[in-house]
C-alpha atoms as a PDB file:
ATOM      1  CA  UNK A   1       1.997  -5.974  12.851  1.00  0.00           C
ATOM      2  CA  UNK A   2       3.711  -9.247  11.392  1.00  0.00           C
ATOM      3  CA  UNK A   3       7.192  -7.918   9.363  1.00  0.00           C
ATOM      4  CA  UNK A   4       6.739  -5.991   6.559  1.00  0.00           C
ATOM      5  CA  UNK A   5       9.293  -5.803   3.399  1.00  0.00           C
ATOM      6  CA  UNK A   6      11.189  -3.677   2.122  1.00  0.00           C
ATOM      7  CA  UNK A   7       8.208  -2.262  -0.143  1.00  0.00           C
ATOM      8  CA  UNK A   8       5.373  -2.399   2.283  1.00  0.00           C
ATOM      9  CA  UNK A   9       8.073   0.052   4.730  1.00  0.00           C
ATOM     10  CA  UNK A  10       8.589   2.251   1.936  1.00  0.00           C
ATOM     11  CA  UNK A  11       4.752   2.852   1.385  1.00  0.00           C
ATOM     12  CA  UNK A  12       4.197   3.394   4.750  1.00  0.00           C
ATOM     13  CA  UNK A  13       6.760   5.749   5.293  1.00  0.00           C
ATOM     14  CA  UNK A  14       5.334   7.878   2.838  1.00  0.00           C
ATOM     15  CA  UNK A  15       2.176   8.220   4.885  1.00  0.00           C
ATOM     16  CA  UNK A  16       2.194  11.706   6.530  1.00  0.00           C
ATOM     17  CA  UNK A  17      -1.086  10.713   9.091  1.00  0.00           C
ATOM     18  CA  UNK A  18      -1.612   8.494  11.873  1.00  0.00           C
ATOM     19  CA  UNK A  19      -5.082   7.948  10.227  1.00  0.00           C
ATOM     20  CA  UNK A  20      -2.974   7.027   7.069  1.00  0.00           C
ATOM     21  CA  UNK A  21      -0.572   4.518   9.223  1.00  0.00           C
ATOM     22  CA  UNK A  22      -4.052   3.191  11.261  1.00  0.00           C
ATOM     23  CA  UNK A  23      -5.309   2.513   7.669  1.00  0.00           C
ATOM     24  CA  UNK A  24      -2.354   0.451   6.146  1.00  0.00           C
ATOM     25  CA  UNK A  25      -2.215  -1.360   9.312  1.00  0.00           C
ATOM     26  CA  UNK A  26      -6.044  -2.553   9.101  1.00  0.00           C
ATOM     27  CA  UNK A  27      -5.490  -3.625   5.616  1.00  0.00           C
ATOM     28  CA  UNK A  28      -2.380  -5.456   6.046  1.00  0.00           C
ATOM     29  CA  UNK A  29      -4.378  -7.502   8.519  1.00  0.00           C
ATOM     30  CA  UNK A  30      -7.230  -8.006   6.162  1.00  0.00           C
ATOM     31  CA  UNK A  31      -4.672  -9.063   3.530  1.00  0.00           C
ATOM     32  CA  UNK A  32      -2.696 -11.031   5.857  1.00  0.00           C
ATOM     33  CA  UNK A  33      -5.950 -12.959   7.012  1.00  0.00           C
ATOM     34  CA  UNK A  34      -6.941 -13.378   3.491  1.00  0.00           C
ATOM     35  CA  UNK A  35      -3.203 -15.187   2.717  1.00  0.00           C
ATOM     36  CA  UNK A  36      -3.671 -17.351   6.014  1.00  0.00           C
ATOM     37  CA  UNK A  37      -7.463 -18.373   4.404  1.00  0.00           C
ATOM     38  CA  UNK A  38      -5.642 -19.034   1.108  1.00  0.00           C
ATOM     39  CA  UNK A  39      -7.495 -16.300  -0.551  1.00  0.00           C
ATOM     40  CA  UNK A  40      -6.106 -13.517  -2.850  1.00  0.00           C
ATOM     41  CA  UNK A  41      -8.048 -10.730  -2.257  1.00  0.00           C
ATOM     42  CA  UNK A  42      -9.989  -9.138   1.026  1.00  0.00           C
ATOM     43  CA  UNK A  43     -13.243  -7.765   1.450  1.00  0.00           C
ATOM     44  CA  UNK A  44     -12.940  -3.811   2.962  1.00  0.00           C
ATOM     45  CA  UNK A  45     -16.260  -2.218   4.217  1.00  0.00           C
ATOM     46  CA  UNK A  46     -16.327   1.827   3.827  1.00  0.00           C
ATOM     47  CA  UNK A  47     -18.650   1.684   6.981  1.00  0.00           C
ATOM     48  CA  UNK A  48     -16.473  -0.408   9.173  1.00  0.00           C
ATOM     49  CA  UNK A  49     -13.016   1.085   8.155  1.00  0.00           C
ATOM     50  CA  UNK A  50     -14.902   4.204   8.647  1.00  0.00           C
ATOM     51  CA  UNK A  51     -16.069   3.202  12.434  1.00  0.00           C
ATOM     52  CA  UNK A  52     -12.980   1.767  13.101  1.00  0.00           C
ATOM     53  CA  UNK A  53     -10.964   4.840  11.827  1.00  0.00           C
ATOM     54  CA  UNK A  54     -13.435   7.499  13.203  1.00  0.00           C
ATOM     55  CA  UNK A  55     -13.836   9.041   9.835  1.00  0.00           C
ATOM     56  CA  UNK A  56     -16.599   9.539   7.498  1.00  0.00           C
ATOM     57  CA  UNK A  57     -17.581   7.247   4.329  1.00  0.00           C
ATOM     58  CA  UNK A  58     -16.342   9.293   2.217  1.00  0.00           C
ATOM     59  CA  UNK A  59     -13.288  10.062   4.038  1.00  0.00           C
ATOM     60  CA  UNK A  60     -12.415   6.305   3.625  1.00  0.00           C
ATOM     61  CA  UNK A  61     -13.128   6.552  -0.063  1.00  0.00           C
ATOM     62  CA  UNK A  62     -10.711   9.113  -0.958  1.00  0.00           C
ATOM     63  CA  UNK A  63      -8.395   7.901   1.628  1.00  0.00           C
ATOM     64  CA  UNK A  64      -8.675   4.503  -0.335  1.00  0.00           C
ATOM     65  CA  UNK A  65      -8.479   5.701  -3.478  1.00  0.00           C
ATOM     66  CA  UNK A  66      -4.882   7.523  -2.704  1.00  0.00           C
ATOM     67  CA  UNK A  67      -4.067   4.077  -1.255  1.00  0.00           C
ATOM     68  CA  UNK A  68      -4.326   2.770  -4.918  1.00  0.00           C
ATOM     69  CA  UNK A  69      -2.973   5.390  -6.942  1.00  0.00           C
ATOM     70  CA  UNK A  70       0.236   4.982  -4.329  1.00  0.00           C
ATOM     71  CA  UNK A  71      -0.075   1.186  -5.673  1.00  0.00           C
ATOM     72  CA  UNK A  72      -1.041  -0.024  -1.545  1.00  0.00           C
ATOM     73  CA  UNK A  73      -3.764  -1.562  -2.489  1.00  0.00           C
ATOM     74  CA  UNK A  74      -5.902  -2.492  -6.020  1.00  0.00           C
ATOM     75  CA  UNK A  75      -9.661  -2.737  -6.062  1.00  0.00           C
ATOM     76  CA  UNK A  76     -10.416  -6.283  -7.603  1.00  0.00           C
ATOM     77  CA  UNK A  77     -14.200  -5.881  -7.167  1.00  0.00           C
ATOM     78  CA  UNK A  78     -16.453  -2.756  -6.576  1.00  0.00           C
ATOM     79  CA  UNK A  79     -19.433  -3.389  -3.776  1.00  0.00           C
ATOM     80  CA  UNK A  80     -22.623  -4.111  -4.432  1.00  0.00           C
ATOM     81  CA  UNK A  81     -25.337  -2.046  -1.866  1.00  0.00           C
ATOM     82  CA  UNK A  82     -26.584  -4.434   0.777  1.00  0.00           C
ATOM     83  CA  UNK A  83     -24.646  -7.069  -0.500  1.00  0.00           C
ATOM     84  CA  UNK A  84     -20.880  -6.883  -0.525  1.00  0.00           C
ATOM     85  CA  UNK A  85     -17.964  -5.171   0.453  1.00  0.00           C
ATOM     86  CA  UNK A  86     -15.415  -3.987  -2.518  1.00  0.00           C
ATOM     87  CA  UNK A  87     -12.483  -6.512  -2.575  1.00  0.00           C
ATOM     88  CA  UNK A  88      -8.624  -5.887  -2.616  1.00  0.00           C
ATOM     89  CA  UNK A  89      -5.977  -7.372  -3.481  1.00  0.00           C
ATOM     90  CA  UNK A  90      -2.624  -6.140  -0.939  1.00  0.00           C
ATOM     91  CA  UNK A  91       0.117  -4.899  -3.643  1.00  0.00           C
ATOM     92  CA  UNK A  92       2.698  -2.472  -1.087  1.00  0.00           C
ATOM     93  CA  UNK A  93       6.099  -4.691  -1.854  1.00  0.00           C
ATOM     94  CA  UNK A  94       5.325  -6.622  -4.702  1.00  0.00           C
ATOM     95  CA  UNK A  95       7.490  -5.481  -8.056  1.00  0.00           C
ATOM     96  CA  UNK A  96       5.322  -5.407 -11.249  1.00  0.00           C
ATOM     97  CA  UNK A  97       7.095  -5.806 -14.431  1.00  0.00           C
ATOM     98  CA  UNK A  98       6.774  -2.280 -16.366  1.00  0.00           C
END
């Protein structure tokens, strides 16, 4: 995994599961990939993360969902069946004025 900063090793020291840590490192790639393609925001299948994860769909939603109220990850756009992926946006380390 390319360095992280300071926020993005606080977030995932707060994850208690190697299912957790297998997750953030996934979607740091995906958001890394989507920097490198000059895009701001990543598409994130429930069926592959699931696959790759060995976990079921809905697993990966909840598991997703605590990824965004711990401010990991923010859902830009929701899917649309047998179209698109949801998109995120990576937010672990960046400061947001209050």
């Amino acid at each position: 995994m390319s360095a992280l900063c300071d926020g993005e090793r606080a977030a995932l020291s707060e994850l208690s599961t190697a299912t957790e840590c297998e997750a953030f490192r996934l979607l740091h790639a995906f958001a890394q990939h989507a920097e490198h393609t000059g895009e701001d925001e990543f598409p994130a299948s429930l069926e592959s993360l699931g696959e790759r994860l060995d976990m079921s769909v809905p697993g990966v939603s909840k598991l997703l969902a605590r990824f965004r109220e711990r401010g990991i990850i923010e859902r830009t756009r929701a899917h649309v069946p047998n179209k698109w992926a949801a998109r995120y946006r990576w937010t672990a380390g960046i400061e947001r004025p209050f």
